[in-house]
PDB file of N, CA and C in Angstrom:
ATOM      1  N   UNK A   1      42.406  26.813 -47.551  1.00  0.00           N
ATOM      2  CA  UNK A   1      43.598  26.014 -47.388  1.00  0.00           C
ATOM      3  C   UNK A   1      43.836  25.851 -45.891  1.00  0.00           C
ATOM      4  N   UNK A   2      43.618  24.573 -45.395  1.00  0.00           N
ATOM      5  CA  UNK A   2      44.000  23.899 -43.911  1.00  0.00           C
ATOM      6  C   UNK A   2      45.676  24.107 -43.484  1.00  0.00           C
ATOM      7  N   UNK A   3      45.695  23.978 -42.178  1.00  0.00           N
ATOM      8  CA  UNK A   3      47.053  23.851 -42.272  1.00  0.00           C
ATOM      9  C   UNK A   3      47.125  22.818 -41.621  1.00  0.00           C
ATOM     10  N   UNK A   4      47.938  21.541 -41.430  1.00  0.00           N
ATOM     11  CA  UNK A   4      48.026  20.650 -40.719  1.00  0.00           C
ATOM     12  C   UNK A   4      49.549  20.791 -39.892  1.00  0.00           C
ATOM     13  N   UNK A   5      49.041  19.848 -38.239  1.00  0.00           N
ATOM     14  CA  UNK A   5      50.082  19.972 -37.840  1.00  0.00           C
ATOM     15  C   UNK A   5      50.661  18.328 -38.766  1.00  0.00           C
ATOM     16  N   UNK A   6      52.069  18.180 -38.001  1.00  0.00           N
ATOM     17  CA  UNK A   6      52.714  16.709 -38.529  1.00  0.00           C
ATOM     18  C   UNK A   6      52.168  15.581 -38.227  1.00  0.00           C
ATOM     19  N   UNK A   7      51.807  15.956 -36.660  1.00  0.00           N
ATOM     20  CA  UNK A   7      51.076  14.786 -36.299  1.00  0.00           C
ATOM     21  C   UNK A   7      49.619  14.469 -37.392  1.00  0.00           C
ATOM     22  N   UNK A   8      48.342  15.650 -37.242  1.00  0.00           N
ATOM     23  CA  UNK A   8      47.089  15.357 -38.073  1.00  0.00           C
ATOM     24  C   UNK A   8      47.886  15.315 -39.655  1.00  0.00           C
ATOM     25  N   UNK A   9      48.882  15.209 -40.003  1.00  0.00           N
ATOM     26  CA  UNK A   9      49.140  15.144 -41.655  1.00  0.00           C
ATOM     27  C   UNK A   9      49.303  13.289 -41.454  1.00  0.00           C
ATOM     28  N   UNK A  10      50.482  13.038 -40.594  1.00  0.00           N
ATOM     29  CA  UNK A  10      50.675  11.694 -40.653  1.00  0.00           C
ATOM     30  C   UNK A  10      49.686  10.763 -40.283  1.00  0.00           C
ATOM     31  N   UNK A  11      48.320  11.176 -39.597  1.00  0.00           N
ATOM     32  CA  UNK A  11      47.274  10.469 -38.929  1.00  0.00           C
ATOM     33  C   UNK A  11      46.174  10.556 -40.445  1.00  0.00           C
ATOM     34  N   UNK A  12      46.174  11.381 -41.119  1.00  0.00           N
ATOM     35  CA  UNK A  12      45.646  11.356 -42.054  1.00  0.00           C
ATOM     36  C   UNK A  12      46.062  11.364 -43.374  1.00  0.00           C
ATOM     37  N   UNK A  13      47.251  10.607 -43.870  1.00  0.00           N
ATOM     38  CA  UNK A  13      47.698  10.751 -44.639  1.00  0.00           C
ATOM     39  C   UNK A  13      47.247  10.088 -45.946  1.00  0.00           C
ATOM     40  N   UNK A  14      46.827   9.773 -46.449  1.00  0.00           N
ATOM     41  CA  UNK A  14      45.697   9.066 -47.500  1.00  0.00           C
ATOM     42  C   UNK A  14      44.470  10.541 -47.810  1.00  0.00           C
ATOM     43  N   UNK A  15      44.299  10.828 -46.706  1.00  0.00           N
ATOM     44  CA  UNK A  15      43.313  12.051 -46.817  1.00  0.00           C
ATOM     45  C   UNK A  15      44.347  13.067 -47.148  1.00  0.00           C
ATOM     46  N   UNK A  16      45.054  12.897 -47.160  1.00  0.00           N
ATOM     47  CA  UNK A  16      46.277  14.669 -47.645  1.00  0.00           C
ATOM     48  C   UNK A  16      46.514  14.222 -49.074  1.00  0.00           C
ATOM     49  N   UNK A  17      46.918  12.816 -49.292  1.00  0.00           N
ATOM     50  CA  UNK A  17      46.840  12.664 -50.350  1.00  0.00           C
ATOM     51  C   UNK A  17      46.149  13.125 -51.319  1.00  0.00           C
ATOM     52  N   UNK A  18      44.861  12.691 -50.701  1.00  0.00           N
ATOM     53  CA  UNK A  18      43.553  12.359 -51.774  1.00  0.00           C
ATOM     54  C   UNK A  18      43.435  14.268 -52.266  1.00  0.00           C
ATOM     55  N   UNK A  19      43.472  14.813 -51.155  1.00  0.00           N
ATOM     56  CA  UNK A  19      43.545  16.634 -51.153  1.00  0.00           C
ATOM     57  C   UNK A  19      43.778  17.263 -52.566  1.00  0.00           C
ATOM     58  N   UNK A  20      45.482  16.840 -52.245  1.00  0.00           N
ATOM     59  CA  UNK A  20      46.914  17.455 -53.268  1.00  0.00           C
ATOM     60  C   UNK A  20      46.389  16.798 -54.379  1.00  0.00           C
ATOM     61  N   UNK A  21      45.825  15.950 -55.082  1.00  0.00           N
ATOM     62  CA  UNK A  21      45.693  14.912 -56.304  1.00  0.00           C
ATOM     63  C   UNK A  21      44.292  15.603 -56.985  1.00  0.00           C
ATOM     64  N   UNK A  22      43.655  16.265 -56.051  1.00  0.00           N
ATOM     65  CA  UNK A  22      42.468  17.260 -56.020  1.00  0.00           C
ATOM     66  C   UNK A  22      42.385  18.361 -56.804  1.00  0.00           C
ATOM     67  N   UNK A  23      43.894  18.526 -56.353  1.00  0.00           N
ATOM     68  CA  UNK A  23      44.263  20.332 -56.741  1.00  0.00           C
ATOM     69  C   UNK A  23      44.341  20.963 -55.460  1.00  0.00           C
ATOM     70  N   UNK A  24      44.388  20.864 -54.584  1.00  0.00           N
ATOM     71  CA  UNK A  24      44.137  21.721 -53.309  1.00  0.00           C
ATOM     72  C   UNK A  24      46.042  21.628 -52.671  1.00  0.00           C
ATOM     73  N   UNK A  25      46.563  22.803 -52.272  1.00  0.00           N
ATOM     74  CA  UNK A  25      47.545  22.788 -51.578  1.00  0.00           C
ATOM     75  C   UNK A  25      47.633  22.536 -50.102  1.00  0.00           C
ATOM     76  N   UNK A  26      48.306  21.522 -49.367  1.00  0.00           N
ATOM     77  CA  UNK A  26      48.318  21.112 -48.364  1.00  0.00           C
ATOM     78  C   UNK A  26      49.116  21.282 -47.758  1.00  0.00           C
ATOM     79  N   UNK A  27      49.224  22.192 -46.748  1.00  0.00           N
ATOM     80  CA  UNK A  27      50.154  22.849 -45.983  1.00  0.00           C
ATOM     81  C   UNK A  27      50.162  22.326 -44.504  1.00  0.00           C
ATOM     82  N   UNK A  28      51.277  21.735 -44.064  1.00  0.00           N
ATOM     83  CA  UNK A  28      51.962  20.890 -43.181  1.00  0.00           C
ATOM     84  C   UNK A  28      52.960  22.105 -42.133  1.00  0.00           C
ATOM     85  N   UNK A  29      52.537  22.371 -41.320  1.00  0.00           N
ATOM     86  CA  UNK A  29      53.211  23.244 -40.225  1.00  0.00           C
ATOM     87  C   UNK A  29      54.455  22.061 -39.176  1.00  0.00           C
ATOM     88  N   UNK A  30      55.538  22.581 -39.128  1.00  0.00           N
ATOM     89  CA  UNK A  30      56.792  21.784 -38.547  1.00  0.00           C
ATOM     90  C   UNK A  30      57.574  22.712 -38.085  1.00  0.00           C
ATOM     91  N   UNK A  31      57.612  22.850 -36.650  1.00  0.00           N
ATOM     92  CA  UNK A  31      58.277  23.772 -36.137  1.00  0.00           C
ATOM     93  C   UNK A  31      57.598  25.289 -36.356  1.00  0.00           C
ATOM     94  N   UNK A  32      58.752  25.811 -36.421  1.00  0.00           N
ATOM     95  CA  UNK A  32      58.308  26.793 -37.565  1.00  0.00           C
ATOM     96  C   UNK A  32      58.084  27.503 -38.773  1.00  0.00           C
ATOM     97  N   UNK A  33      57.984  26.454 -39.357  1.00  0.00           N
ATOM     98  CA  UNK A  33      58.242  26.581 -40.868  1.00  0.00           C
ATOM     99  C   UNK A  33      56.989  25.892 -41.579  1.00  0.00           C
ATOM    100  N   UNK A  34      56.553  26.096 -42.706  1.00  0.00           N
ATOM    101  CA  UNK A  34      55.472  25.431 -43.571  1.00  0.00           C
ATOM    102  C   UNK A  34      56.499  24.698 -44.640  1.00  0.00           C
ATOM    103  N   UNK A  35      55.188  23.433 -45.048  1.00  0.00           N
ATOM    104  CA  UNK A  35      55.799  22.615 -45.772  1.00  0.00           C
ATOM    105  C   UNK A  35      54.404  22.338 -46.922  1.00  0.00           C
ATOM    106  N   UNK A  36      54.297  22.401 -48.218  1.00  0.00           N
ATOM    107  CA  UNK A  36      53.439  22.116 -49.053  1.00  0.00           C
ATOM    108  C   UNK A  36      53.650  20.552 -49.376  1.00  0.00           C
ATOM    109  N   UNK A  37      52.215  20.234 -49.772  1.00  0.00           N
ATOM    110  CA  UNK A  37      52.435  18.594 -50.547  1.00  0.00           C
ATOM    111  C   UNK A  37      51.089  19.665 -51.949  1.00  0.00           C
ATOM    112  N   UNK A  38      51.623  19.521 -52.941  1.00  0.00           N
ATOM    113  CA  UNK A  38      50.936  19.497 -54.163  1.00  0.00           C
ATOM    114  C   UNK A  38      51.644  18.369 -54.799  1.00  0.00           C
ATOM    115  N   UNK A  39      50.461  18.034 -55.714  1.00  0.00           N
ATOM    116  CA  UNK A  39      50.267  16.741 -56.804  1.00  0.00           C
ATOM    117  C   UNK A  39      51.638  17.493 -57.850  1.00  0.00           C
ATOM    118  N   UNK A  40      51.909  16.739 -58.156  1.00  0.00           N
ATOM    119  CA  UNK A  40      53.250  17.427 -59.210  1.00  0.00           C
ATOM    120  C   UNK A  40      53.113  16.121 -60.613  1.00  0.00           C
ATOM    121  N   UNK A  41      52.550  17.042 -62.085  1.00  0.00           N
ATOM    122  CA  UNK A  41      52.347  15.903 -62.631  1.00  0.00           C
ATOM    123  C   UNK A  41      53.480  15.242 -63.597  1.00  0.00           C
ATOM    124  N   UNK A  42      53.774  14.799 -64.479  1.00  0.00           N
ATOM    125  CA  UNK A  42      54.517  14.476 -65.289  1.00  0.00           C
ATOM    126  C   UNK A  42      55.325  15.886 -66.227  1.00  0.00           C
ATOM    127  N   UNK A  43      54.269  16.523 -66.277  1.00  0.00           N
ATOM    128  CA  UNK A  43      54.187  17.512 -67.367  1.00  0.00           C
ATOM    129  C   UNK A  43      55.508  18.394 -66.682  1.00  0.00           C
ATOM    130  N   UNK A  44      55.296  18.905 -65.602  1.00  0.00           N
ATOM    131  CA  UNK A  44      55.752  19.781 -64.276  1.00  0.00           C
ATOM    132  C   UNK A  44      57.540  18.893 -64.018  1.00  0.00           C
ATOM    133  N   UNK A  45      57.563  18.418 -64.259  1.00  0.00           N
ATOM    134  CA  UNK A  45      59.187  18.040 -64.757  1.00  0.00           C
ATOM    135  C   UNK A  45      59.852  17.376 -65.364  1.00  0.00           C
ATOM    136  N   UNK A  46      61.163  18.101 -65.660  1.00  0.00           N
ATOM    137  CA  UNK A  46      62.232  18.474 -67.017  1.00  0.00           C
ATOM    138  C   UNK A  46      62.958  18.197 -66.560  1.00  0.00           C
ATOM    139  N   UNK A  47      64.300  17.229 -67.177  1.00  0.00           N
ATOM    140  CA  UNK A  47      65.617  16.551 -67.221  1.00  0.00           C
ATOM    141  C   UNK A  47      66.206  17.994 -68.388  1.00  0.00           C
ATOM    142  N   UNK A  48      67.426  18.402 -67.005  1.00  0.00           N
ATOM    143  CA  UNK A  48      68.710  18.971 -68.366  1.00  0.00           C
ATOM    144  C   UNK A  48      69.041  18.325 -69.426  1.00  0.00           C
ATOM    145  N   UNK A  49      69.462  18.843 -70.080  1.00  0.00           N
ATOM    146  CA  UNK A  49      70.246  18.156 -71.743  1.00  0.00           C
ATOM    147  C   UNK A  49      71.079  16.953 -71.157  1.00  0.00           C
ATOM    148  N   UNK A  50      71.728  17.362 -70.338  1.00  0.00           N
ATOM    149  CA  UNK A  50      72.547  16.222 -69.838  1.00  0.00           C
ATOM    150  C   UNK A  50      72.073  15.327 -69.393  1.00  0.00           C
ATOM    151  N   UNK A  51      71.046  15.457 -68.140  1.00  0.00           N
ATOM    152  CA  UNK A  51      70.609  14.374 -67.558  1.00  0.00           C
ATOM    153  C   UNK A  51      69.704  13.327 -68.671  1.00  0.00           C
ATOM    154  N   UNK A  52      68.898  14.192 -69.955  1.00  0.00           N
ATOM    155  CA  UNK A  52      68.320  13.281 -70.475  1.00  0.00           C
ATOM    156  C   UNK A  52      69.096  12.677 -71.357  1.00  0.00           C
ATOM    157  N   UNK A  53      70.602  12.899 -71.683  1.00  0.00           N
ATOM    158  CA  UNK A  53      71.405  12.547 -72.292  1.00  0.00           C
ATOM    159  C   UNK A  53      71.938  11.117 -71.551  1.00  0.00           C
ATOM    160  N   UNK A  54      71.812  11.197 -70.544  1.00  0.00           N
ATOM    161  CA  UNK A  54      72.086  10.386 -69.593  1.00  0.00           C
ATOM    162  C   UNK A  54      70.721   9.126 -69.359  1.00  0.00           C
ATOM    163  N   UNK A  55      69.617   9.424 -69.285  1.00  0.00           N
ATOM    164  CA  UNK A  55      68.629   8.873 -69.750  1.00  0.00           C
ATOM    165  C   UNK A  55      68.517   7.749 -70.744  1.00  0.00           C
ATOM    166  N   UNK A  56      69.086   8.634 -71.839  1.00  0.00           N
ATOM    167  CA  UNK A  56      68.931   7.978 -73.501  1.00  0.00           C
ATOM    168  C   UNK A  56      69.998   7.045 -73.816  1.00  0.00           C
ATOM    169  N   UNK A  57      71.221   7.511 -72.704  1.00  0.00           N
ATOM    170  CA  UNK A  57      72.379   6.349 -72.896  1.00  0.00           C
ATOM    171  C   UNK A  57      71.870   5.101 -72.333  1.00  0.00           C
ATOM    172  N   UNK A  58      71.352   4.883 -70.878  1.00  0.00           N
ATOM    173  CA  UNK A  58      70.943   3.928 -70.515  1.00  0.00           C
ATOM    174  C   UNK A  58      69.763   3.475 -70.820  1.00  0.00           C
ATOM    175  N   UNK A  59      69.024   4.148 -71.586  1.00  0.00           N
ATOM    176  CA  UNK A  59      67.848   3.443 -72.352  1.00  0.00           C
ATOM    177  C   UNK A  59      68.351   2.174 -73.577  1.00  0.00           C
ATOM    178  N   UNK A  60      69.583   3.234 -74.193  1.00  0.00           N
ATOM    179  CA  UNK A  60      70.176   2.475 -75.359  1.00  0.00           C
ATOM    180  C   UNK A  60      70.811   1.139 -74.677  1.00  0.00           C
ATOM    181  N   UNK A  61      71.515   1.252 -73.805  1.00  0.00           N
ATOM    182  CA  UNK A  61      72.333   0.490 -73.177  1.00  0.00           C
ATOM    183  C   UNK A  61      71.126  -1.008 -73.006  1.00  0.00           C
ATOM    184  N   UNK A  62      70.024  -0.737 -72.156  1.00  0.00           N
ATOM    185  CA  UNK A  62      69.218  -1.913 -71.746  1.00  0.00           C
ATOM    186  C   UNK A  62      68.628  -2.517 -73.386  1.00  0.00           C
ATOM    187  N   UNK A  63      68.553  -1.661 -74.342  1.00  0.00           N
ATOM    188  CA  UNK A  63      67.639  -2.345 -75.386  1.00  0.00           C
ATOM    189  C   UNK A  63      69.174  -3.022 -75.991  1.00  0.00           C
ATOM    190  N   UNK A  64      70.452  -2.559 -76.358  1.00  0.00           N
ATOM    191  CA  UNK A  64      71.169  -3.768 -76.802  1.00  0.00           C
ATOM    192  C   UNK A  64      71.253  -4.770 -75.807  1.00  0.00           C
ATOM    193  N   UNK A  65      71.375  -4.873 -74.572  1.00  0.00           N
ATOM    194  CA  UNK A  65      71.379  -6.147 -73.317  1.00  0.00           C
ATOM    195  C   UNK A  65      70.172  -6.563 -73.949  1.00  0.00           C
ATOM    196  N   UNK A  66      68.832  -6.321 -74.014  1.00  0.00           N
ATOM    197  CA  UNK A  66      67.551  -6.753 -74.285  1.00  0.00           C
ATOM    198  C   UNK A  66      68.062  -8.074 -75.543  1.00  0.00           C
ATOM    199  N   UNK A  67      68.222  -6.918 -76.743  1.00  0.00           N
ATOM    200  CA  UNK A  67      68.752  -7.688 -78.125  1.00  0.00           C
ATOM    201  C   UNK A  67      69.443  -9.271 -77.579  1.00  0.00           C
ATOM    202  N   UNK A  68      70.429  -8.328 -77.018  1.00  0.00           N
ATOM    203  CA  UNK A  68      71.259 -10.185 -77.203  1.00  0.00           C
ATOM    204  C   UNK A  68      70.487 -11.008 -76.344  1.00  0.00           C
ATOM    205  N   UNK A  69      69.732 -10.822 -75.095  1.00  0.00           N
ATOM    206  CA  UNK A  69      69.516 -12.012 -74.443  1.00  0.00           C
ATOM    207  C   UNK A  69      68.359 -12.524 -75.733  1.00  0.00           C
ATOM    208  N   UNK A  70      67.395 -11.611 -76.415  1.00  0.00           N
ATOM    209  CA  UNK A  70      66.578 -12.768 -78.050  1.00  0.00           C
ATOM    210  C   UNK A  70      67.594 -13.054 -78.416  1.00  0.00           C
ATOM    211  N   UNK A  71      68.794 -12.740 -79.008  1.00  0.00           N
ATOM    212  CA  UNK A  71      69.657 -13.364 -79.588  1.00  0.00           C
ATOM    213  C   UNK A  71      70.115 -14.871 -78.966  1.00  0.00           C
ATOM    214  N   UNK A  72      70.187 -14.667 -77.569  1.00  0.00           N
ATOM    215  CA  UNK A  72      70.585 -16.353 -77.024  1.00  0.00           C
ATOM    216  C   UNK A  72      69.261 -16.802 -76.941  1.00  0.00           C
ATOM    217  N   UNK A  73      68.376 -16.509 -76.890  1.00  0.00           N
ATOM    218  CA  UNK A  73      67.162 -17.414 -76.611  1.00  0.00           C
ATOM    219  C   UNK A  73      66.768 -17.719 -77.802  1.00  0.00           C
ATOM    220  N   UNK A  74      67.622 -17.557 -79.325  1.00  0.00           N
ATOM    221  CA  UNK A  74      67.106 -17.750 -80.653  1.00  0.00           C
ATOM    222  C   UNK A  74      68.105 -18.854 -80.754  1.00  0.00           C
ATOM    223  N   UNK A  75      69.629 -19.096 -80.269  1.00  0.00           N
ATOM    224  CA  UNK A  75      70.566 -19.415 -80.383  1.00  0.00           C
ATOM    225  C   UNK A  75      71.685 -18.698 -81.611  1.00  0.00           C
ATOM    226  N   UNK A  76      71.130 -17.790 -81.508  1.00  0.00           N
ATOM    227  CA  UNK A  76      71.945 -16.833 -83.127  1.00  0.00           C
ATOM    228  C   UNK A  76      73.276 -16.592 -82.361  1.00  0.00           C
ATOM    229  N   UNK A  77      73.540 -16.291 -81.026  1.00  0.00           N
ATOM    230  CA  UNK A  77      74.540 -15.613 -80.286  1.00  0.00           C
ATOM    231  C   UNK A  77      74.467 -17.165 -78.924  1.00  0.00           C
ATOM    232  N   UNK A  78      75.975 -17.626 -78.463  1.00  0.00           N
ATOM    233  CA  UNK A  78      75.724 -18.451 -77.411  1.00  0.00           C
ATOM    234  C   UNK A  78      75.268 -17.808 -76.348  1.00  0.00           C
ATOM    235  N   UNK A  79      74.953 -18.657 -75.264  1.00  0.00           N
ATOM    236  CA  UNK A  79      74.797 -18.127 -74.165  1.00  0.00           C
ATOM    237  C   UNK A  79      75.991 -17.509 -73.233  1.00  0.00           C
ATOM    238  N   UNK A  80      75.487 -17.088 -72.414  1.00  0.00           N
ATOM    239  CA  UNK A  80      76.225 -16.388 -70.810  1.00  0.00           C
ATOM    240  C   UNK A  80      76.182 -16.932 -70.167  1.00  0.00           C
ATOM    241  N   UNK A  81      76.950 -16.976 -68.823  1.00  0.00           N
ATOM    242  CA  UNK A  81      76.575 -17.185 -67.622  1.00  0.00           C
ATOM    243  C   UNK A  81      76.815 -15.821 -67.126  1.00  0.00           C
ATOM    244  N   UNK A  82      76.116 -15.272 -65.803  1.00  0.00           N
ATOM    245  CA  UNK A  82      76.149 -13.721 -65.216  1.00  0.00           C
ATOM    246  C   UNK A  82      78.038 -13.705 -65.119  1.00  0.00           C
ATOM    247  N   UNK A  83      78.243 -14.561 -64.693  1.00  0.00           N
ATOM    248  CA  UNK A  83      79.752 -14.197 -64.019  1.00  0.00           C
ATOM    249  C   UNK A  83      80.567 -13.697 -65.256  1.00  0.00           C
ATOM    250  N   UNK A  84      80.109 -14.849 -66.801  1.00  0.00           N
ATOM    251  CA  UNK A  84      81.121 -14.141 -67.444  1.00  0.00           C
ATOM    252  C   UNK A  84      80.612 -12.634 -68.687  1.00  0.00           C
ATOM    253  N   UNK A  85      79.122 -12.618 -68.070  1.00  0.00           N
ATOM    254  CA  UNK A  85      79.044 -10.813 -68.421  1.00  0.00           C
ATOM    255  C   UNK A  85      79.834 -10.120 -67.455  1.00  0.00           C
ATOM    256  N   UNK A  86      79.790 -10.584 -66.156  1.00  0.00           N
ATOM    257  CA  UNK A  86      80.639  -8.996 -65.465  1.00  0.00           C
ATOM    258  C   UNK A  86      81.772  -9.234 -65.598  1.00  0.00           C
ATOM    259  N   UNK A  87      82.788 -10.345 -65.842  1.00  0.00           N
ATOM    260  CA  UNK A  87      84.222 -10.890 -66.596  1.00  0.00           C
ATOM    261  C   UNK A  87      84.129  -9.614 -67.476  1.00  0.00           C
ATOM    262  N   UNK A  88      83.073  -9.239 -68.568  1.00  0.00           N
ATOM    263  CA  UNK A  88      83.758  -8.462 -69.768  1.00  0.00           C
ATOM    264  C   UNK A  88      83.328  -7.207 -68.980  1.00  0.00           C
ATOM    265  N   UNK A  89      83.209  -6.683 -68.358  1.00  0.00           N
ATOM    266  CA  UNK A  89      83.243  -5.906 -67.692  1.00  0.00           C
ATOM    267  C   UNK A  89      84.186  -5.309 -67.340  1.00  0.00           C
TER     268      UNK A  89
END
């Protein structure tokens, strides 16, 4: 495991990339302190109850907006104009 200063991390940064995506930990020296870049995959993070609660509201939220705009483009529902969606707002 290399250590890079900031400068050789930012001069090579595509190559630090390519490293961390590797598996290899890439350690970035700043001041005095170390700084890691590892690949972090999907798996490796978790939404609280809440936050994915929060998630699932605005998921729901875009698929009814979704619905009605097929609905006006079917003519089942009239149209909008933007101004008077944020009116019901």
């Amino acid at each position: 495991m290399e250590v890079l200063s900031v400068r050789d991390y930012r001069n090579n940064l595509s190559a630090s990339f390519d490293r961390a995506a590797e598996g290899e930990c890439v350690l970035i020296r700043r001041k005095n302190a170390l700084y890691a870049l590892v690949s972090v995959g999907s798996e490796d993070l978790s939404l609280s109850p809440q936050q994915q609660r929060q998630v699932d509201e605005m998921a729901e939220s875009i698929r009814r907006s979704w619905m009605q705009v097929k609905q006006m483009e079917s003519g089942e529902i009239p149209t909008k104009s933007a101004m008077a969606f944020i009116d019901e707002l």
